[in-house]
C-alpha atoms as a PDB file:
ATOM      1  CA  UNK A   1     -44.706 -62.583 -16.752  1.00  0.00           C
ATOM      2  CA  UNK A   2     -40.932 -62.331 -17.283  1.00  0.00           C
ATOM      3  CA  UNK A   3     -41.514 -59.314 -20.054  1.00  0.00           C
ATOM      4  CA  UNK A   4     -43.307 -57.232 -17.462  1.00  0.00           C
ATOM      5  CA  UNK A   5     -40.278 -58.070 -14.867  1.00  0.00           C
ATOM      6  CA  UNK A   6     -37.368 -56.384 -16.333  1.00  0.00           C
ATOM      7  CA  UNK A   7     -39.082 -52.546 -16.761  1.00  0.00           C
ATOM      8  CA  UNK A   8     -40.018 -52.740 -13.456  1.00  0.00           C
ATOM      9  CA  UNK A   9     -36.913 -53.696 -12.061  1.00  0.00           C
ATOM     10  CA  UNK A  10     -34.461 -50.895 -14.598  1.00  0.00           C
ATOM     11  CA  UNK A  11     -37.067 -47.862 -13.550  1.00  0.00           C
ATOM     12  CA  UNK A  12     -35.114 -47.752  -9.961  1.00  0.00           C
ATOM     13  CA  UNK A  13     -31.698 -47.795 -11.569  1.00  0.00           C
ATOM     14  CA  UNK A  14     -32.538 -44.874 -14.292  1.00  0.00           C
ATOM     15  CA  UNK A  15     -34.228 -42.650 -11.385  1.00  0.00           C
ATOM     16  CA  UNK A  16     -30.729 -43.373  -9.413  1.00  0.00           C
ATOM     17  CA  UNK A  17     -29.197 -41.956 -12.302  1.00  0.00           C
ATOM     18  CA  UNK A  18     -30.930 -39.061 -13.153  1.00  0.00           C
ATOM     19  CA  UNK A  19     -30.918 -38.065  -9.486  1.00  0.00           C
ATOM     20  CA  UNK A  20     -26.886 -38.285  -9.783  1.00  0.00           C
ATOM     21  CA  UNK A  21     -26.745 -36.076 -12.532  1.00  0.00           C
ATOM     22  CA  UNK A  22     -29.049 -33.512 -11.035  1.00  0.00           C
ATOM     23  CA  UNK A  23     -26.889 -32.673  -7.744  1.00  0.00           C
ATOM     24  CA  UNK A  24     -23.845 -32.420  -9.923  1.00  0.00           C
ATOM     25  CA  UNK A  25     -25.252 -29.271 -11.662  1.00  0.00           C
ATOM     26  CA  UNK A  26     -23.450 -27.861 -14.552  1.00  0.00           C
ATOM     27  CA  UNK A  27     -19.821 -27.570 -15.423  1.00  0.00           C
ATOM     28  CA  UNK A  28     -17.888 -24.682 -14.505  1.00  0.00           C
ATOM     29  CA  UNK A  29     -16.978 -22.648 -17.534  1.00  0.00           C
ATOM     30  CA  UNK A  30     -13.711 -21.383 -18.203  1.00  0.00           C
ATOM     31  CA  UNK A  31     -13.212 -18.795 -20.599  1.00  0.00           C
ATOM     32  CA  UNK A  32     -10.507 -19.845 -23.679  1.00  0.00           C
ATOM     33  CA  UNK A  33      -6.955 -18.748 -22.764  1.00  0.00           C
ATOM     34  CA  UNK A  34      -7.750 -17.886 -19.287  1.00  0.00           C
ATOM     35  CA  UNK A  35      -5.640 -19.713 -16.853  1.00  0.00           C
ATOM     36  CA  UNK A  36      -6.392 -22.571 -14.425  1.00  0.00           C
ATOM     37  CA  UNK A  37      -7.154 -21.166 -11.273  1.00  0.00           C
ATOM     38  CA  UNK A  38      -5.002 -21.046  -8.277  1.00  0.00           C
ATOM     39  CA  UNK A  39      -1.585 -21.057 -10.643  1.00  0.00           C
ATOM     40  CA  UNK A  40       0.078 -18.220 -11.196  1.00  0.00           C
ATOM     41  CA  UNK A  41       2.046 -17.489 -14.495  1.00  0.00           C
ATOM     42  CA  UNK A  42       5.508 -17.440 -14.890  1.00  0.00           C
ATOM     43  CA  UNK A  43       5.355 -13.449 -15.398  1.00  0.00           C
ATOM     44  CA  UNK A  44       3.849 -12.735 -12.109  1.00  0.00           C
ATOM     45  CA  UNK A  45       0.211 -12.193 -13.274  1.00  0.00           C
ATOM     46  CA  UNK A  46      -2.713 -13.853 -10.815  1.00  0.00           C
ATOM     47  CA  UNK A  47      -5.569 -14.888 -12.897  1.00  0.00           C
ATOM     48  CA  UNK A  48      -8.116 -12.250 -13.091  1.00  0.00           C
ATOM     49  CA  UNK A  49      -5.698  -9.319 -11.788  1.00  0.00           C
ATOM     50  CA  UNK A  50      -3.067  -8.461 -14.207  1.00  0.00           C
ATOM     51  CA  UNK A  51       0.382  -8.001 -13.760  1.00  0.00           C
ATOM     52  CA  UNK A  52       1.227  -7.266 -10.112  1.00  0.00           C
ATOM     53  CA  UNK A  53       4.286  -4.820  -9.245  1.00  0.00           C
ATOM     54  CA  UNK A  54       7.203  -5.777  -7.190  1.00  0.00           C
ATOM     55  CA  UNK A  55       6.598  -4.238  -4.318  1.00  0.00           C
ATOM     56  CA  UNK A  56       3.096  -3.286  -4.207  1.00  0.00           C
ATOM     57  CA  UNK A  57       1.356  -6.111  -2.492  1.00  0.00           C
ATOM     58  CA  UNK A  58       3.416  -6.877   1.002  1.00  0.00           C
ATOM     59  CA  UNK A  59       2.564  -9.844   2.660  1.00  0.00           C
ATOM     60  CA  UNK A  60       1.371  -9.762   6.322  1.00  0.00           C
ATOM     61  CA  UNK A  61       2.157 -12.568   8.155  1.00  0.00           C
ATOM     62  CA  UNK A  62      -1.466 -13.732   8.570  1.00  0.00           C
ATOM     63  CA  UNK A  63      -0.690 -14.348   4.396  1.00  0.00           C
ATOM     64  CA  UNK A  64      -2.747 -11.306   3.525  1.00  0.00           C
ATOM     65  CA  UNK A  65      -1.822  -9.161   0.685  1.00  0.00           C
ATOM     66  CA  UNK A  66      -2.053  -5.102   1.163  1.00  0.00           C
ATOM     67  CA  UNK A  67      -5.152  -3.971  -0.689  1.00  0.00           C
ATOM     68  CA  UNK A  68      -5.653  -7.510  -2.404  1.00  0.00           C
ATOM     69  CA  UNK A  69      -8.094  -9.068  -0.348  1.00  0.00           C
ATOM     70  CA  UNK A  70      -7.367 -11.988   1.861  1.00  0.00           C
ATOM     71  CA  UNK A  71      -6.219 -14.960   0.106  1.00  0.00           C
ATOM     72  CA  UNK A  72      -4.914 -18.006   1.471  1.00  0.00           C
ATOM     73  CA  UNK A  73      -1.103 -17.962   2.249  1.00  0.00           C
ATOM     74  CA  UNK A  74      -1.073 -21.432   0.103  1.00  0.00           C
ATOM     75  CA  UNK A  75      -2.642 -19.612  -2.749  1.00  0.00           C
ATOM     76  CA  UNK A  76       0.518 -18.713  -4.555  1.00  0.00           C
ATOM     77  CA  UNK A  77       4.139 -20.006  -4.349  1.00  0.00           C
ATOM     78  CA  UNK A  78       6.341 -18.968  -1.996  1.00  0.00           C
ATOM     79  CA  UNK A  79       8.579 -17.355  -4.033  1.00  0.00           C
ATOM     80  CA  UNK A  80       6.000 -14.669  -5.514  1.00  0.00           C
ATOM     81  CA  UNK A  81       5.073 -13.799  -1.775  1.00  0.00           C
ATOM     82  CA  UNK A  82       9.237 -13.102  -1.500  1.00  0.00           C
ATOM     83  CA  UNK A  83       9.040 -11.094  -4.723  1.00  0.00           C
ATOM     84  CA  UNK A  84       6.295  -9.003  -2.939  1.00  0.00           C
ATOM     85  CA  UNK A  85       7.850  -8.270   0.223  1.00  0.00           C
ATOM     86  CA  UNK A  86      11.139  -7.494  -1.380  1.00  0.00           C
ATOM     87  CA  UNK A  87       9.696  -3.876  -2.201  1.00  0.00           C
ATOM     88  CA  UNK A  88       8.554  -2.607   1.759  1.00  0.00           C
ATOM     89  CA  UNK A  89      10.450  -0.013   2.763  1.00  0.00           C
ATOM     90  CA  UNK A  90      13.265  -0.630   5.247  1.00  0.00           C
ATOM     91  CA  UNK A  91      16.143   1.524   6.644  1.00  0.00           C
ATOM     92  CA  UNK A  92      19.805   0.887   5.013  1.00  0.00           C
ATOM     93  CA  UNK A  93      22.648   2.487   4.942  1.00  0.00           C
ATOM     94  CA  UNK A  94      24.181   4.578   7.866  1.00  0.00           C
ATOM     95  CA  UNK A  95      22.644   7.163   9.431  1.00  0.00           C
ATOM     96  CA  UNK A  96      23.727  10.151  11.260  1.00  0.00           C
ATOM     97  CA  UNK A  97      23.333  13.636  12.703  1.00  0.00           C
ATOM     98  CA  UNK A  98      25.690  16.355  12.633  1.00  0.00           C
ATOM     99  CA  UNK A  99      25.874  19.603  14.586  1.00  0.00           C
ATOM    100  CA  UNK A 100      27.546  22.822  13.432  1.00  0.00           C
ATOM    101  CA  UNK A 101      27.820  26.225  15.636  1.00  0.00           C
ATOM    102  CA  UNK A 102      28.946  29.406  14.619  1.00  0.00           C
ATOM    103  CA  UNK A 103      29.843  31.990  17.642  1.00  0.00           C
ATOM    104  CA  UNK A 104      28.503  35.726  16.059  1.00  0.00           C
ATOM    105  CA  UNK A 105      29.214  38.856  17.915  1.00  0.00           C
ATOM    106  CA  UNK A 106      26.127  40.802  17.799  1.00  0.00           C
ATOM    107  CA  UNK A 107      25.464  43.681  15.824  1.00  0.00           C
ATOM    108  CA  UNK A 108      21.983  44.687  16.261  1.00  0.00           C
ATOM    109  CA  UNK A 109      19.722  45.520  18.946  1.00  0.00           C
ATOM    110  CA  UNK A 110      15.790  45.587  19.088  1.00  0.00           C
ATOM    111  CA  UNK A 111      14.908  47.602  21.508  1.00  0.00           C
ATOM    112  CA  UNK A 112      10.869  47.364  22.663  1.00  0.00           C
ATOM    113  CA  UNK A 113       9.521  50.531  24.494  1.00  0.00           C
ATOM    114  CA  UNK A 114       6.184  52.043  25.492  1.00  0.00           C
ATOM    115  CA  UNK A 115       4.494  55.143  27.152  1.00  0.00           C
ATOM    116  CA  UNK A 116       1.276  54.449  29.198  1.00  0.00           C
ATOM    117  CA  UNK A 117      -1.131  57.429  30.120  1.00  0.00           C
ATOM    118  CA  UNK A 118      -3.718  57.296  32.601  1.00  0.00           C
ATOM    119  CA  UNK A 119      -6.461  60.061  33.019  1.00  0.00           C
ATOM    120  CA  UNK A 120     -10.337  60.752  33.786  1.00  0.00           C
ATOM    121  CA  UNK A 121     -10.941  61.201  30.137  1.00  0.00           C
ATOM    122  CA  UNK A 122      -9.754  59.348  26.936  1.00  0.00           C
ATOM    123  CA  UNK A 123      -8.758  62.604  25.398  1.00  0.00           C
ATOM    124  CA  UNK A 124      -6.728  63.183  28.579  1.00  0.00           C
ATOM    125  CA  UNK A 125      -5.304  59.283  28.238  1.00  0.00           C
ATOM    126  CA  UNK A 126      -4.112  60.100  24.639  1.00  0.00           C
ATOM    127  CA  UNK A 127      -2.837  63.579  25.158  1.00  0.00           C
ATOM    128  CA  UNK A 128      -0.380  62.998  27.629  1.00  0.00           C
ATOM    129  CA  UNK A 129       0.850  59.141  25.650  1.00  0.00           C
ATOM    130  CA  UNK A 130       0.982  61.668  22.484  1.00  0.00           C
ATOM    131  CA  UNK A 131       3.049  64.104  24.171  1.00  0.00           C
ATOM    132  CA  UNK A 132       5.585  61.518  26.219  1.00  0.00           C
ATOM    133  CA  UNK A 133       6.170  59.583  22.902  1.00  0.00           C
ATOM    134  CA  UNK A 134       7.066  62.862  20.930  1.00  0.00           C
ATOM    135  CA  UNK A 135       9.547  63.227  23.004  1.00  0.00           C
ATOM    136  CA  UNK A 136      10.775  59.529  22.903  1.00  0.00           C
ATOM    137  CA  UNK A 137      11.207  59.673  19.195  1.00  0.00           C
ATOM    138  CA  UNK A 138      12.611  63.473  19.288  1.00  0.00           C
ATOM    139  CA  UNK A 139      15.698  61.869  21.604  1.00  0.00           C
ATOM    140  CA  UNK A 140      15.729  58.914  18.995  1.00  0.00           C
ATOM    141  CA  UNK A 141      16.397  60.809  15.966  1.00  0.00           C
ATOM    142  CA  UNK A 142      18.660  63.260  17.725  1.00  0.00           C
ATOM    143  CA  UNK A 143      20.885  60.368  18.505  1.00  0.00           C
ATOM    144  CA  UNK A 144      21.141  59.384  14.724  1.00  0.00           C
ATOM    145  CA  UNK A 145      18.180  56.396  14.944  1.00  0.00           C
ATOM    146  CA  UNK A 146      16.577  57.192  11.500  1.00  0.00           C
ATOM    147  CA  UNK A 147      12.349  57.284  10.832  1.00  0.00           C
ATOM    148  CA  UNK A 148      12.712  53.699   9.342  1.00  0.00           C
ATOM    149  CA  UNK A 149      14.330  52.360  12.430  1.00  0.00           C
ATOM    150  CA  UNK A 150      11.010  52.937  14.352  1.00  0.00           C
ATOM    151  CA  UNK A 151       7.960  50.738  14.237  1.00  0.00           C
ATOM    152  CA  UNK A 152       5.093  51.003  16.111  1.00  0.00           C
ATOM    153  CA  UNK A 153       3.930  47.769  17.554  1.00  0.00           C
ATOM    154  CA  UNK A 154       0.928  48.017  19.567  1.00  0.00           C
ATOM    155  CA  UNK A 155      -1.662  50.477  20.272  1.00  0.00           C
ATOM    156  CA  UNK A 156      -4.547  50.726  22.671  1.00  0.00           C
ATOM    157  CA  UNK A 157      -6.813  52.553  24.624  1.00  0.00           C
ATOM    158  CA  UNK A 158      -9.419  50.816  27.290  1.00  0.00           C
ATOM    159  CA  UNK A 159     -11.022  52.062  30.083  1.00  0.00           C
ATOM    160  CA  UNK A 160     -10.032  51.574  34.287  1.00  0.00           C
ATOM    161  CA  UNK A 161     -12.728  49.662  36.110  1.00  0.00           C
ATOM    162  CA  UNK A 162     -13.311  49.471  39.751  1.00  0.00           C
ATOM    163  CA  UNK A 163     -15.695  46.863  41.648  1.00  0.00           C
ATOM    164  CA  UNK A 164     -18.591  49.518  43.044  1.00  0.00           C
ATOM    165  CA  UNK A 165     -19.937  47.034  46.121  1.00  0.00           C
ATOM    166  CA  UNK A 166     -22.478  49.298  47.265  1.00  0.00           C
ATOM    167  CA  UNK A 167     -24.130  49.380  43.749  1.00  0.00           C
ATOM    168  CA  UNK A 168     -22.754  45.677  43.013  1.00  0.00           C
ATOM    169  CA  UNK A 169     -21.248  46.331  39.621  1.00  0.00           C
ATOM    170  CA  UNK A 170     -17.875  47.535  37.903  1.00  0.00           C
ATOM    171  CA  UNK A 171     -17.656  51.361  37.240  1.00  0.00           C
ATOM    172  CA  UNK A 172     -15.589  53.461  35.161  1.00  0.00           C
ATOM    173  CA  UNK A 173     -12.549  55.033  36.815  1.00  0.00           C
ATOM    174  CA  UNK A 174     -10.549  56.742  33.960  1.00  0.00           C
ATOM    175  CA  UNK A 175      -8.615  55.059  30.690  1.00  0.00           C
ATOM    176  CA  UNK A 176      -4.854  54.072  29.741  1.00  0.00           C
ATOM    177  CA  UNK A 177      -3.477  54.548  26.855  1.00  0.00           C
ATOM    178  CA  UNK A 178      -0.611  52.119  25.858  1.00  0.00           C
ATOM    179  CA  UNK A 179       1.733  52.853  22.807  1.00  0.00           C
ATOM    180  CA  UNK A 180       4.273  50.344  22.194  1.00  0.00           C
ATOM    181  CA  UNK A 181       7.051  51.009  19.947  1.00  0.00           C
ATOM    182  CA  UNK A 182      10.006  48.534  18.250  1.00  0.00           C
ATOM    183  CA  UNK A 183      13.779  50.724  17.322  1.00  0.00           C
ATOM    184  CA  UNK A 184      16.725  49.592  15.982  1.00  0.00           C
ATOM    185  CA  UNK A 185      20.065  50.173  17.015  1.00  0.00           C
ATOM    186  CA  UNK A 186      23.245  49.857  15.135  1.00  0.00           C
ATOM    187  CA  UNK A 187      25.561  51.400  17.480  1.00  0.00           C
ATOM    188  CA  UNK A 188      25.258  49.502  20.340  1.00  0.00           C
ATOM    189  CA  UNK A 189      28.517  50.908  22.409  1.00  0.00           C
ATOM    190  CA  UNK A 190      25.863  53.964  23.014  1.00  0.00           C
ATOM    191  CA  UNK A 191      23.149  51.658  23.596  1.00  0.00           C
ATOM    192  CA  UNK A 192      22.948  52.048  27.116  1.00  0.00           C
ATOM    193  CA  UNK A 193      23.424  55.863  26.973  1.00  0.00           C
ATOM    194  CA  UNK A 194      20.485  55.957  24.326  1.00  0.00           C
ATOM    195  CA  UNK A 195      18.432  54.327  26.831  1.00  0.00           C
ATOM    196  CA  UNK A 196      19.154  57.590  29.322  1.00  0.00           C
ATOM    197  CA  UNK A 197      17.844  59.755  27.080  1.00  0.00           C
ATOM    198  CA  UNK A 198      14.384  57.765  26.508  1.00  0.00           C
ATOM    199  CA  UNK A 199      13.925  57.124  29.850  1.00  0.00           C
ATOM    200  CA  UNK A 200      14.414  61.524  30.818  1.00  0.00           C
ATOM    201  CA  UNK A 201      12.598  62.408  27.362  1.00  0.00           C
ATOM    202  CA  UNK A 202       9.561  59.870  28.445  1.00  0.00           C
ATOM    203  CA  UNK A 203       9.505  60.118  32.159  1.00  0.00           C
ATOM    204  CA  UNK A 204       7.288  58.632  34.444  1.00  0.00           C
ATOM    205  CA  UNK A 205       5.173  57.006  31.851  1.00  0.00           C
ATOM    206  CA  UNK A 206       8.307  55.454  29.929  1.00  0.00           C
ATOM    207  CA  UNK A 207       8.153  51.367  29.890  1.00  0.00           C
ATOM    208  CA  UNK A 208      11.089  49.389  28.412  1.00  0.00           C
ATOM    209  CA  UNK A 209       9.770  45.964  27.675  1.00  0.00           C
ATOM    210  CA  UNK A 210      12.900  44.111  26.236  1.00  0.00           C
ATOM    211  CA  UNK A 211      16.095  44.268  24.589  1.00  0.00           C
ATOM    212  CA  UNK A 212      16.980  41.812  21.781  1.00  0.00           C
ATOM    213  CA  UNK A 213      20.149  41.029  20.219  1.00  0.00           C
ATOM    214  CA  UNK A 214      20.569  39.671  16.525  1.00  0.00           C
ATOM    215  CA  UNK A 215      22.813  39.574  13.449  1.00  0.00           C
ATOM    216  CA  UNK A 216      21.237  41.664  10.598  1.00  0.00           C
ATOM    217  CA  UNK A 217      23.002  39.684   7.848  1.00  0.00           C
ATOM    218  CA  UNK A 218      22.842  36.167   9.358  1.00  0.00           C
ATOM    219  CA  UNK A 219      23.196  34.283   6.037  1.00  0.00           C
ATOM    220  CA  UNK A 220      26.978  34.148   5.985  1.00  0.00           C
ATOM    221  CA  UNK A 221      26.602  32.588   9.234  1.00  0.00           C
ATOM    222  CA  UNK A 222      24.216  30.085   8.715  1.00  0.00           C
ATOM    223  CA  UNK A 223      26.370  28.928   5.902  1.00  0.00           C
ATOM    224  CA  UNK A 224      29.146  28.177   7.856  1.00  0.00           C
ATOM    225  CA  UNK A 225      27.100  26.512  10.288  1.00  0.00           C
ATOM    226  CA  UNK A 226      25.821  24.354   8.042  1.00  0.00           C
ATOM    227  CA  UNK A 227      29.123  23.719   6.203  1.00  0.00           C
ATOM    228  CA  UNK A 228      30.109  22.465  10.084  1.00  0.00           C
ATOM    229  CA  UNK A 229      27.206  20.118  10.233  1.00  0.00           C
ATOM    230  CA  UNK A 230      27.761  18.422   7.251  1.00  0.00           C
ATOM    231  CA  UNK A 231      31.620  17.509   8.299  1.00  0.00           C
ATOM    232  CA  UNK A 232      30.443  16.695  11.421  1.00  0.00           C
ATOM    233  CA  UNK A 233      27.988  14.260  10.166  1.00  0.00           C
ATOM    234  CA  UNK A 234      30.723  12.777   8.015  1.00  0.00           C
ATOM    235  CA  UNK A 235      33.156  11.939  10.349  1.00  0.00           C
ATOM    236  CA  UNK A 236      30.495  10.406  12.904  1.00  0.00           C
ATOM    237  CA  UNK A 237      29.650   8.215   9.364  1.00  0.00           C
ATOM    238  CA  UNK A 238      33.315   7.289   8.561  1.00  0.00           C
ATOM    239  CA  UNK A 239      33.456   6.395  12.042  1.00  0.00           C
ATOM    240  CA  UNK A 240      30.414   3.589  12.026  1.00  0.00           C
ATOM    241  CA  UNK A 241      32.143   2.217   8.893  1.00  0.00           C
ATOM    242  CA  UNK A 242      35.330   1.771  10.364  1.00  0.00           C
ATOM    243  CA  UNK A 243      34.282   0.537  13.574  1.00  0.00           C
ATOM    244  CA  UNK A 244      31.992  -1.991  11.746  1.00  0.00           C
ATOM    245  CA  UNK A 245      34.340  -2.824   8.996  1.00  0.00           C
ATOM    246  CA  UNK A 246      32.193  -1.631   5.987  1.00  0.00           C
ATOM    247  CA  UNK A 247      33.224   0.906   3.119  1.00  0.00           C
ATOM    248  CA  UNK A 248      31.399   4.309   3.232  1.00  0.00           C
ATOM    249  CA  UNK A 249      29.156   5.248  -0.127  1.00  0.00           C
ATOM    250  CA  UNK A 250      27.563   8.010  -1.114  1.00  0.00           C
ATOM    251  CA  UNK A 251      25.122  10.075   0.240  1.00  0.00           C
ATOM    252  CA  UNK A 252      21.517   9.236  -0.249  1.00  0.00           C
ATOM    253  CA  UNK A 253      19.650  11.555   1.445  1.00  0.00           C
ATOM    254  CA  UNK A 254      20.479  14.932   3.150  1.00  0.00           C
ATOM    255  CA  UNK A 255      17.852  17.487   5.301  1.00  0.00           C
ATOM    256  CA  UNK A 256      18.375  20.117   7.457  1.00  0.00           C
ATOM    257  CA  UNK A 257      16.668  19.726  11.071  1.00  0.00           C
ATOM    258  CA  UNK A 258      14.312  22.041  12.246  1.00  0.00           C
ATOM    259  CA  UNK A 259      15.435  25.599  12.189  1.00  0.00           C
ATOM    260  CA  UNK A 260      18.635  27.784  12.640  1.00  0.00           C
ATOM    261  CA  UNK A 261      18.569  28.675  16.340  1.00  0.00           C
ATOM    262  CA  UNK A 262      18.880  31.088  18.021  1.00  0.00           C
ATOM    263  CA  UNK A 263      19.291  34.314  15.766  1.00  0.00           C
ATOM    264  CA  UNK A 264      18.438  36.439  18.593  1.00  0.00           C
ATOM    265  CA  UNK A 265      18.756  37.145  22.150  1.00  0.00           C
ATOM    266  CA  UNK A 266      16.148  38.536  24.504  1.00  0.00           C
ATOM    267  CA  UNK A 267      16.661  39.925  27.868  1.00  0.00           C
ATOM    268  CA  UNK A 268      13.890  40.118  30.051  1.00  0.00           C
ATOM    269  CA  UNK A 269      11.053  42.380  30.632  1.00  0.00           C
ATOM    270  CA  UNK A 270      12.085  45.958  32.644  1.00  0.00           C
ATOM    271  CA  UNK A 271      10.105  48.988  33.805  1.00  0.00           C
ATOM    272  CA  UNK A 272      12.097  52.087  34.181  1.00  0.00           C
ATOM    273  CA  UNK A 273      11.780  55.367  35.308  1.00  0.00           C
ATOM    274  CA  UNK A 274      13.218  59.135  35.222  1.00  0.00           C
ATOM    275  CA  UNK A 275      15.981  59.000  38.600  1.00  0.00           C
ATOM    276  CA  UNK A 276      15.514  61.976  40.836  1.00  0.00           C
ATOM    277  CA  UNK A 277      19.118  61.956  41.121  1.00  0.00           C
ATOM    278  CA  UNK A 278      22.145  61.807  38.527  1.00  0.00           C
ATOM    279  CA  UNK A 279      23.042  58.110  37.744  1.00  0.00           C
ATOM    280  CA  UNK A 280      25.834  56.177  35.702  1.00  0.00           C
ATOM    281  CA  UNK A 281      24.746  55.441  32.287  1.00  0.00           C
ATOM    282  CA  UNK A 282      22.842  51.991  32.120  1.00  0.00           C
ATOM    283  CA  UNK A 283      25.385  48.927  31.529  1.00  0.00           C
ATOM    284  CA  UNK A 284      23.899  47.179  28.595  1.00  0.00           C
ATOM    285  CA  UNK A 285      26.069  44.193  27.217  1.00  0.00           C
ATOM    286  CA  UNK A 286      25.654  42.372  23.956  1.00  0.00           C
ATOM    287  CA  UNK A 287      26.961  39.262  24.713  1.00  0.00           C
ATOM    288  CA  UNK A 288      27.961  36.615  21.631  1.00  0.00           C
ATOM    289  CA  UNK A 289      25.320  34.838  20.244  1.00  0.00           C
ATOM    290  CA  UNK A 290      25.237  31.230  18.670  1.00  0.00           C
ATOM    291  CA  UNK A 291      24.428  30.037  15.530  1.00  0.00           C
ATOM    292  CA  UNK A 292      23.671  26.741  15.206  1.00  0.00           C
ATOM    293  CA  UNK A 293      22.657  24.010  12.331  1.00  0.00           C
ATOM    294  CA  UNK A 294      21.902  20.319  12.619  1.00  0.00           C
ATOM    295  CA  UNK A 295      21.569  18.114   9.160  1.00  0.00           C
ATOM    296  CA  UNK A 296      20.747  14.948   8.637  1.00  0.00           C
ATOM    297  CA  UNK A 297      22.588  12.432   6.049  1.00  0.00           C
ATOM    298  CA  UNK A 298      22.036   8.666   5.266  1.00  0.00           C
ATOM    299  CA  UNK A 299      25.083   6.930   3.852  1.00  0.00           C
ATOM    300  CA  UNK A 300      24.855   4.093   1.310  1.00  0.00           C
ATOM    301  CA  UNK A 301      27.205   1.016   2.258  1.00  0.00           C
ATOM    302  CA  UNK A 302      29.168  -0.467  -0.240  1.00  0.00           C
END
């Protein structure tokens, strides 16, 4: 009786057993030389990922890493989460804007002039546009504008419409014919008196659309513009420094802003025609024109 006792009472205790073993499941492998995970080596390498750059990986506040997942912020020691954030860009240094402007007497004028022809007929239309603007260019050349000097712009033909409300629809009336023309002039003291002469030569079906005034070498300007801007933006830096009690370095970055403005200047559109009586010759002033350059420049700090 007691032989037949102690099996039965040891089979609970090895089932117990076995049953422990089971929900343990197998043993993580690690693979030789890799490291323990969760520590990060000395050289800044995460297990599984390499060598990290400075820099790269910023952390967020939340403890995520940019492009890295989302790993716990207790994941790696604080001072590799430092060593990461070190590298996000940030604004040093002084920064400033400087303005330079150049005052340019003008020396060139764009003059923009038309003829528009009306008739029954498009052959009509262009005929008399042909004609008027023959005689535009004929008073151009004779008062020394040369061939190059003229440009022609724009050129149309399109019919005249009325609104038939008998027949309810849009009829034909006759066509215009618009050519637009671009001259420049060198001599502008006669400007005004060139003007004159377009205006009799073209007539009734003259149209002077603008006048613009420019430089036509505007280089040398611009340079000394910008030679202006970058003292200016200087002395607005040496200025922070001394008012904040820091030493002035190099520059470390310099960019012009935007454009060089303005080159030219435009007076409004006018429509003119031949005077049935004499007249003075047609004021036309140039003006001065201003050239202007802004730069930017960040100073280092020493």
């Amino acid at each position: 009786m007691r032989s037949l006792a102690k099996p039965l009472i040891l089979a609970p205790v090895v089932a117990l057993v076995a049953l422990s073993l089971a929900c343990q499941g197998p043993k993580a492998q690690v693979a030789p030389g890799s490291p323990t995970p969760g520590i990060v080596a000395p050289s800044g390498e995460r297990p599984g990922a390499g060598p990290i750059p400075i820099g790269t990986y910023p952390i967020t506040p939340s403890g995520d890493i940019s492009g890295a997942g989302q790993p716990s912020i207790g994941a790696y020691p604080r001072s590799e989460a430092l060593a990461y954030s070190n590298g996000a860009s940030q604004q040093s240094g002084i920064w400033v804007t400087g303005t330079g402007k150049v005052a340019v007497q003008p020396d060139l004028a764009l003059l923009n002039l038309g003829i528009e022809a009306r008739a029954n007929t498009v052959s009509g239309a262009r005929q008399q546009a042909a004609e008027a603007m023959s005689r535009v260019v004929q008073a151009m050349k004779a008062d020394g504008l040369q061939e190059k000097d003229i440009q022609t712009r724009y050129f149309n033909i399109q019919p005249q419409y009325v609104w038939n409300d008998f027949a309810k629809r849009q009829e034909i009336t006759g066509y215009l014919v618009s050519n637009n023309v671009t001259t420049k002039v060198r001599n502008l003291d006669a400007l005004g008196s060139l003007i004159d002469k377009m205006v009799e030569a073209g007539g009734d079906l003259i149209r002077v659309q603008g006048i613009s005034f420019t430089v036509e070498e505007p280089v040398r300007y611009q340079n000394q513009a910008r030679e202006a801007a970058v003292k200016d933006a200087m002395a607005t830096a040496q200025q922070f420094a001394a008012l904040t009690g820091v030493s002035l370095g190099k520059p470390i970055y310099i960019a012009q802003v935007g454009g060089v403005s303005p080159v030219i200047k435009e007076f409004s559109r006018m429509e003119v025609g031949i005077a049935t009586t004499p007249a003075p010759t047609t004021p036309i002033s140039a003006g001065e024109l201003d050239v202007q350059v802004q730069v930017q420049i960040v100073f280092d700090i020493k």
